[in-house]
N, C-alpha and C. Protein backbone atom coordinates (compact mmCIF):
# COMPACT_ATOMS: atom_id res chain seq x y z
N UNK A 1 0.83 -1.20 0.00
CA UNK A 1 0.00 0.00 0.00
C UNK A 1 0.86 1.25 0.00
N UNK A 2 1.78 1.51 1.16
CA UNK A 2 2.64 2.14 0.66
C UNK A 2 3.52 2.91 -0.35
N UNK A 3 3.91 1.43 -0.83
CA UNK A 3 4.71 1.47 -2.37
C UNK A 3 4.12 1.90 -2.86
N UNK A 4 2.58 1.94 -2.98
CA UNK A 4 1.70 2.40 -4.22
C UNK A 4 1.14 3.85 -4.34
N UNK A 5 1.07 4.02 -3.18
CA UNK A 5 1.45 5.80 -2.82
C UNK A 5 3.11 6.42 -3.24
N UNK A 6 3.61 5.83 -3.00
CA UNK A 6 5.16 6.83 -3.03
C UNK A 6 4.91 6.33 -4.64
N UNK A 7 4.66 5.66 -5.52
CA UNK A 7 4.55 5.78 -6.35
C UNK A 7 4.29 6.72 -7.47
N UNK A 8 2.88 6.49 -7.03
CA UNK A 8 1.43 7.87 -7.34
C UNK A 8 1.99 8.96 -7.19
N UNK A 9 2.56 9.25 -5.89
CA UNK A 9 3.35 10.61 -5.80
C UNK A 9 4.82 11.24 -6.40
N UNK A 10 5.01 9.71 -6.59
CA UNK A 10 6.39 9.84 -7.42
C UNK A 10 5.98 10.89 -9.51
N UNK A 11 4.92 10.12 -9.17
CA UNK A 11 4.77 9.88 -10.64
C UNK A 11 3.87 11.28 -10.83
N UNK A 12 3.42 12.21 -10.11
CA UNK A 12 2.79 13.21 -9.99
C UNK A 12 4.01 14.51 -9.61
N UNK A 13 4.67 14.06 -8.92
CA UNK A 13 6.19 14.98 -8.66
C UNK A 13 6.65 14.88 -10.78
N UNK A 14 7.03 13.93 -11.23
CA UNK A 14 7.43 14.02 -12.63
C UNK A 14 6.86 14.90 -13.55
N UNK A 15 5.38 14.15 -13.40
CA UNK A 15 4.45 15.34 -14.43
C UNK A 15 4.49 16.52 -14.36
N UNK A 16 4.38 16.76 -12.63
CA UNK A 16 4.88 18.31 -12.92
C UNK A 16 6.10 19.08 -12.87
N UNK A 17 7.13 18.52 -12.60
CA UNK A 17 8.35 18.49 -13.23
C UNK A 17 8.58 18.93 -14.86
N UNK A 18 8.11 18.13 -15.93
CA UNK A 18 7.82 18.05 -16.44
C UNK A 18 6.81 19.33 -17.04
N UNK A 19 5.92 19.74 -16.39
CA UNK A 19 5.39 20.95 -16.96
C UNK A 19 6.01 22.14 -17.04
N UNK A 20 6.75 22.50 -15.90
CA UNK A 20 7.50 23.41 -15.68
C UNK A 20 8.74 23.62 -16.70
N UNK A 21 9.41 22.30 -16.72
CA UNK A 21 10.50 21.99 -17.88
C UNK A 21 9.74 23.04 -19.47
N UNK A 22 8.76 22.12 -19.38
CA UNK A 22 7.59 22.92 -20.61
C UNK A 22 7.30 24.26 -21.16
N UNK A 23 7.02 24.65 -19.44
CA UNK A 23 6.74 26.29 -19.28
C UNK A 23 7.89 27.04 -19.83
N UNK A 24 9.31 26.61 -18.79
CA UNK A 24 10.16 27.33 -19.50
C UNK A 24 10.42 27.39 -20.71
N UNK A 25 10.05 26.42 -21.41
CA UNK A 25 10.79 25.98 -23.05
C UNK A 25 9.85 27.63 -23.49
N UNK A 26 8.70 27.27 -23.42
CA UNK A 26 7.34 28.49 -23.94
C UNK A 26 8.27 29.60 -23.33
N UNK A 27 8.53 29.70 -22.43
CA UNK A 27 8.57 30.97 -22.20
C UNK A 27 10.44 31.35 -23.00
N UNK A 28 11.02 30.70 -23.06
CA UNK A 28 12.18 30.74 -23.84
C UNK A 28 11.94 31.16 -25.44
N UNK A 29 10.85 30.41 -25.96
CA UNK A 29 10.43 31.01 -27.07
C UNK A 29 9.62 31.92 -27.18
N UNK A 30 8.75 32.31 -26.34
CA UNK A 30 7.88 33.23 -26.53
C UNK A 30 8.36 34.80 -26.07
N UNK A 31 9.43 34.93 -25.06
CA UNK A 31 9.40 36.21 -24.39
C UNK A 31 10.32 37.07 -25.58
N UNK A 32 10.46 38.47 -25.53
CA UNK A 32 10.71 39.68 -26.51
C UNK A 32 12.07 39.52 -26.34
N UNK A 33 12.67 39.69 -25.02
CA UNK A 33 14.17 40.34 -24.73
C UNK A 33 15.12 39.31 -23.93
N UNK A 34 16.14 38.97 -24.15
CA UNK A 34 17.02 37.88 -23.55
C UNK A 34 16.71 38.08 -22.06
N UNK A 35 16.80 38.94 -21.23
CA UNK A 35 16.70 39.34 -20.07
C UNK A 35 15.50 38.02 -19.47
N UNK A 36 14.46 38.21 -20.64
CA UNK A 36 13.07 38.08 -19.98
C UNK A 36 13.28 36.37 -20.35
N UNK A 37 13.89 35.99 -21.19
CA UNK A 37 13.66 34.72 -21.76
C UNK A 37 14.56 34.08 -20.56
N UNK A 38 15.85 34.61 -20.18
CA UNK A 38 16.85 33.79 -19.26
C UNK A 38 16.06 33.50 -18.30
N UNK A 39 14.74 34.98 -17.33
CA UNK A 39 14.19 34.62 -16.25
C UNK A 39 13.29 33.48 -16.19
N UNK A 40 12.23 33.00 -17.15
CA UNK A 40 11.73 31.88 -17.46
C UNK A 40 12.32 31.08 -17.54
N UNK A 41 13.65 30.75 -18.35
CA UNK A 41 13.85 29.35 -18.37
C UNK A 41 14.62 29.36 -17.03
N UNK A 42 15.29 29.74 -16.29
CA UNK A 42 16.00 29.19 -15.58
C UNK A 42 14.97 29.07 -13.93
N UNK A 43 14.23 29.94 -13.56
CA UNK A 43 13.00 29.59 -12.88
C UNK A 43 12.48 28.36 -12.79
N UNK A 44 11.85 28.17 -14.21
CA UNK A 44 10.87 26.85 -14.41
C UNK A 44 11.75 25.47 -14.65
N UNK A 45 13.07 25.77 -15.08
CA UNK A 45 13.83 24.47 -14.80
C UNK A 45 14.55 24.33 -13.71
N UNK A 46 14.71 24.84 -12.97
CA UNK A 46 15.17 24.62 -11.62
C UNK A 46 13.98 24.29 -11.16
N UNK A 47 12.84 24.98 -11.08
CA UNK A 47 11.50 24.42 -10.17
C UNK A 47 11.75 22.77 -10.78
N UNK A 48 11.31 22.98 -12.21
CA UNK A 48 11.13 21.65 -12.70
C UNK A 48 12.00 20.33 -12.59
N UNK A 49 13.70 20.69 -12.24
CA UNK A 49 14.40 20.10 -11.74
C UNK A 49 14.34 19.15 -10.34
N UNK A 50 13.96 20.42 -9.89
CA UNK A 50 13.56 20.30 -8.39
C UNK A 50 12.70 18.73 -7.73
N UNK A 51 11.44 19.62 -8.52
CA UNK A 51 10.24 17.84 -8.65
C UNK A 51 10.65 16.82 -9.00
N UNK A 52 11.99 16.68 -10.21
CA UNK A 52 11.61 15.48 -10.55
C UNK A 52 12.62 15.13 -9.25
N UNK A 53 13.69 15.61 -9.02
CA UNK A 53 14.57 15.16 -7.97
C UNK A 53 14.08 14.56 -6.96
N UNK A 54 12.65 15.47 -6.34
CA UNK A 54 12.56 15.00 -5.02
C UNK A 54 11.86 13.36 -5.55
N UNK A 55 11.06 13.35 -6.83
CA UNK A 55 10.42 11.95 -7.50
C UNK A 55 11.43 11.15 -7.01
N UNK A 56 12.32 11.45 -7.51
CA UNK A 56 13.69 10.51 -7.58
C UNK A 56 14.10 9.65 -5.82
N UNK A 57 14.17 10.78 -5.16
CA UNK A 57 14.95 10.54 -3.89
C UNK A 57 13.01 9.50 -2.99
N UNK A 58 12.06 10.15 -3.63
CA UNK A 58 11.18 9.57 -2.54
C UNK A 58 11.08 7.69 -3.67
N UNK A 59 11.84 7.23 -4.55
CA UNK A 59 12.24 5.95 -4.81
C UNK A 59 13.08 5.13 -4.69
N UNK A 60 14.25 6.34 -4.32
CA UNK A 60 15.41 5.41 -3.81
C UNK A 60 15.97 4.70 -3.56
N UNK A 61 16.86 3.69 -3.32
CA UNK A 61 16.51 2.88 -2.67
C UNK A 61 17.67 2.79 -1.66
N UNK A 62 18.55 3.65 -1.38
CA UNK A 62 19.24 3.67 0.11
C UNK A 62 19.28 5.61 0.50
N UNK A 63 19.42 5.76 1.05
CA UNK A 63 20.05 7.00 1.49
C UNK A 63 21.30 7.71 1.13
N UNK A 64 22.13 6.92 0.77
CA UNK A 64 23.30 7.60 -0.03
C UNK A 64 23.07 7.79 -1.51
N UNK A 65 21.89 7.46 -2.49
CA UNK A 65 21.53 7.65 -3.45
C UNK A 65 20.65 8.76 -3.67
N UNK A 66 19.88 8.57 -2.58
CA UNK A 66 19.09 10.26 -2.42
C UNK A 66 19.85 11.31 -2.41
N UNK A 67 20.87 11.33 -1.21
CA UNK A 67 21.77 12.09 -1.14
C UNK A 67 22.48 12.77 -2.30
N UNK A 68 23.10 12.09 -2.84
CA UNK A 68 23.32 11.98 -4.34
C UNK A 68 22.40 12.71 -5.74
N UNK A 69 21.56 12.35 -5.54
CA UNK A 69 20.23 13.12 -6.44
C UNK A 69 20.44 14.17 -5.60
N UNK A 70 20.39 14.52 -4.27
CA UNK A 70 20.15 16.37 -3.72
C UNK A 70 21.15 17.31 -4.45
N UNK A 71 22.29 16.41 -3.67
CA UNK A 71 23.60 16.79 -4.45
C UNK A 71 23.69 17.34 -5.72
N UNK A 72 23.45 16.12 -6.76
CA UNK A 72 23.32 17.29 -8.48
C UNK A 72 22.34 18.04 -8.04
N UNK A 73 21.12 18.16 -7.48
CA UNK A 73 19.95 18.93 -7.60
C UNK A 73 20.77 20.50 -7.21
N UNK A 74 21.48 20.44 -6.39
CA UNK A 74 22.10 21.88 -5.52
C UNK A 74 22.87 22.22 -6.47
N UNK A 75 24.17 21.35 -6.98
CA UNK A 75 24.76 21.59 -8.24
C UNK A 75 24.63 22.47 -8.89
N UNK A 76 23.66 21.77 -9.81
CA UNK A 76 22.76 22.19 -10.82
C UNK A 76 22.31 23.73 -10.79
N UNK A 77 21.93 23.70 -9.43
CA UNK A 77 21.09 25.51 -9.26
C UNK A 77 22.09 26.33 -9.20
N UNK A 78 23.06 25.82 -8.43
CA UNK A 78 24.14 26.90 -8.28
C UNK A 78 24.75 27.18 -9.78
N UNK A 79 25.08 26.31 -10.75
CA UNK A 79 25.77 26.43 -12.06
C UNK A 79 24.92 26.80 -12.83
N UNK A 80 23.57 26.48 -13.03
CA UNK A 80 22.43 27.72 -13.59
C UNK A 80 22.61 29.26 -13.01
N UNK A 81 22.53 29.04 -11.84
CA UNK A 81 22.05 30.64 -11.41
C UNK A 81 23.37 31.40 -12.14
N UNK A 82 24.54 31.05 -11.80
CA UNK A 82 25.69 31.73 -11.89
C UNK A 82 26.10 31.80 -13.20
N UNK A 83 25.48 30.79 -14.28
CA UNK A 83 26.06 31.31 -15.73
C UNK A 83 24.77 32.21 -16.06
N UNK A 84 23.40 32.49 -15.54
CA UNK A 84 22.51 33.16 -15.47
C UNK A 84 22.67 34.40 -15.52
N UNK A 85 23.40 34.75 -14.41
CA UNK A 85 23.72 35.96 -14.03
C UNK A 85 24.98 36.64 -14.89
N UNK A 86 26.14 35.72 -15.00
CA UNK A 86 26.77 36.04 -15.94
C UNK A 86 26.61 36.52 -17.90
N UNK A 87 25.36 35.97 -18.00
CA UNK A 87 24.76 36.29 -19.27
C UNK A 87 24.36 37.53 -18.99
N UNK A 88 23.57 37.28 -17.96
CA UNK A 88 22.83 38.76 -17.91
C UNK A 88 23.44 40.04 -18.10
N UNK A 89 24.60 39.69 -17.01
CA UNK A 89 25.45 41.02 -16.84
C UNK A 89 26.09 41.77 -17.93
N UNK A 90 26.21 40.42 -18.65
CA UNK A 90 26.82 40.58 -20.53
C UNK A 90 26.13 41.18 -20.73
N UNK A 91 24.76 41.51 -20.94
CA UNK A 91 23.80 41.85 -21.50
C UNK A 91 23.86 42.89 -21.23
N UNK A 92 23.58 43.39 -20.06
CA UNK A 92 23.46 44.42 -19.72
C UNK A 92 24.83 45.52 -20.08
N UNK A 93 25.95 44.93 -19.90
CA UNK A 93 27.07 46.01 -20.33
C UNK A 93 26.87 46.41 -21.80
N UNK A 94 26.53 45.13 -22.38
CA UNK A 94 26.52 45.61 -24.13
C UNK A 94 25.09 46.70 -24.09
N UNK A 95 24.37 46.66 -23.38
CA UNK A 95 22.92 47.67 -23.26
C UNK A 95 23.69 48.79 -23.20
N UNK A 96 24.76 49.40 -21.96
CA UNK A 96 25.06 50.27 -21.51
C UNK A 96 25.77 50.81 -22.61
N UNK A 97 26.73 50.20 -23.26
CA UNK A 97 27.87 50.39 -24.33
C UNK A 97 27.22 50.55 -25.73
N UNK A 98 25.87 50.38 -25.72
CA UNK A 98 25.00 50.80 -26.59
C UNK A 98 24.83 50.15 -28.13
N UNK A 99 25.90 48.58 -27.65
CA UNK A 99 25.60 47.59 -28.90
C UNK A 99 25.03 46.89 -28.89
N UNK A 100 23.98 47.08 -28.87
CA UNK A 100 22.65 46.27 -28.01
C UNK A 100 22.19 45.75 -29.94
């Protein structure tokens, strides 16, 4: 009975994982200005990251494997956010320098 819950929930953590992954893609294609497109995707795939991770860790099957999934999960955000920001900032100097 159990199993069949962490399942269900496993499998409901994915989907929406999974949507979010989605959202960002849309919003990567849809928004006007790099600024706006970086904030979508990197939002909705980190959220979306996020879900499937925790999917992941609530199947596990020891504790040092979860661990492991947190691990890239933290990774991951930190090496998004920071080439994130580094685009941005690009961006923004070439705005200032007026070769936009």
């Amino acid at each position: 009975m159990a199993s069949t819950v962490l399942q269900i929930l496993s499998g409901g953590l994915c989907v929406a994982g999974a949507f979010f992954f989605l959202a960002g893609t849309v919003g990567l294609l849809r928004f006007p200005d790099s600024l706006s497109r970086i904030h979508a995707l990197t939002k909705a795939d980190n959220l979306g990251l996020g879900l499937i991770a925790l999917a992941l860790v609530l199947t596990g099957d020891s504790l040092s494997e979860s661990l492991k999934i947190i691990l890239i999960w933290l990774l991951a955000l930190a090496a998004s956010s920071s080439i994130c920001f580094l685009i941005g900032q690009s961006i923004m100097r070439k705005k200032r320098e007026g070769r936009t």
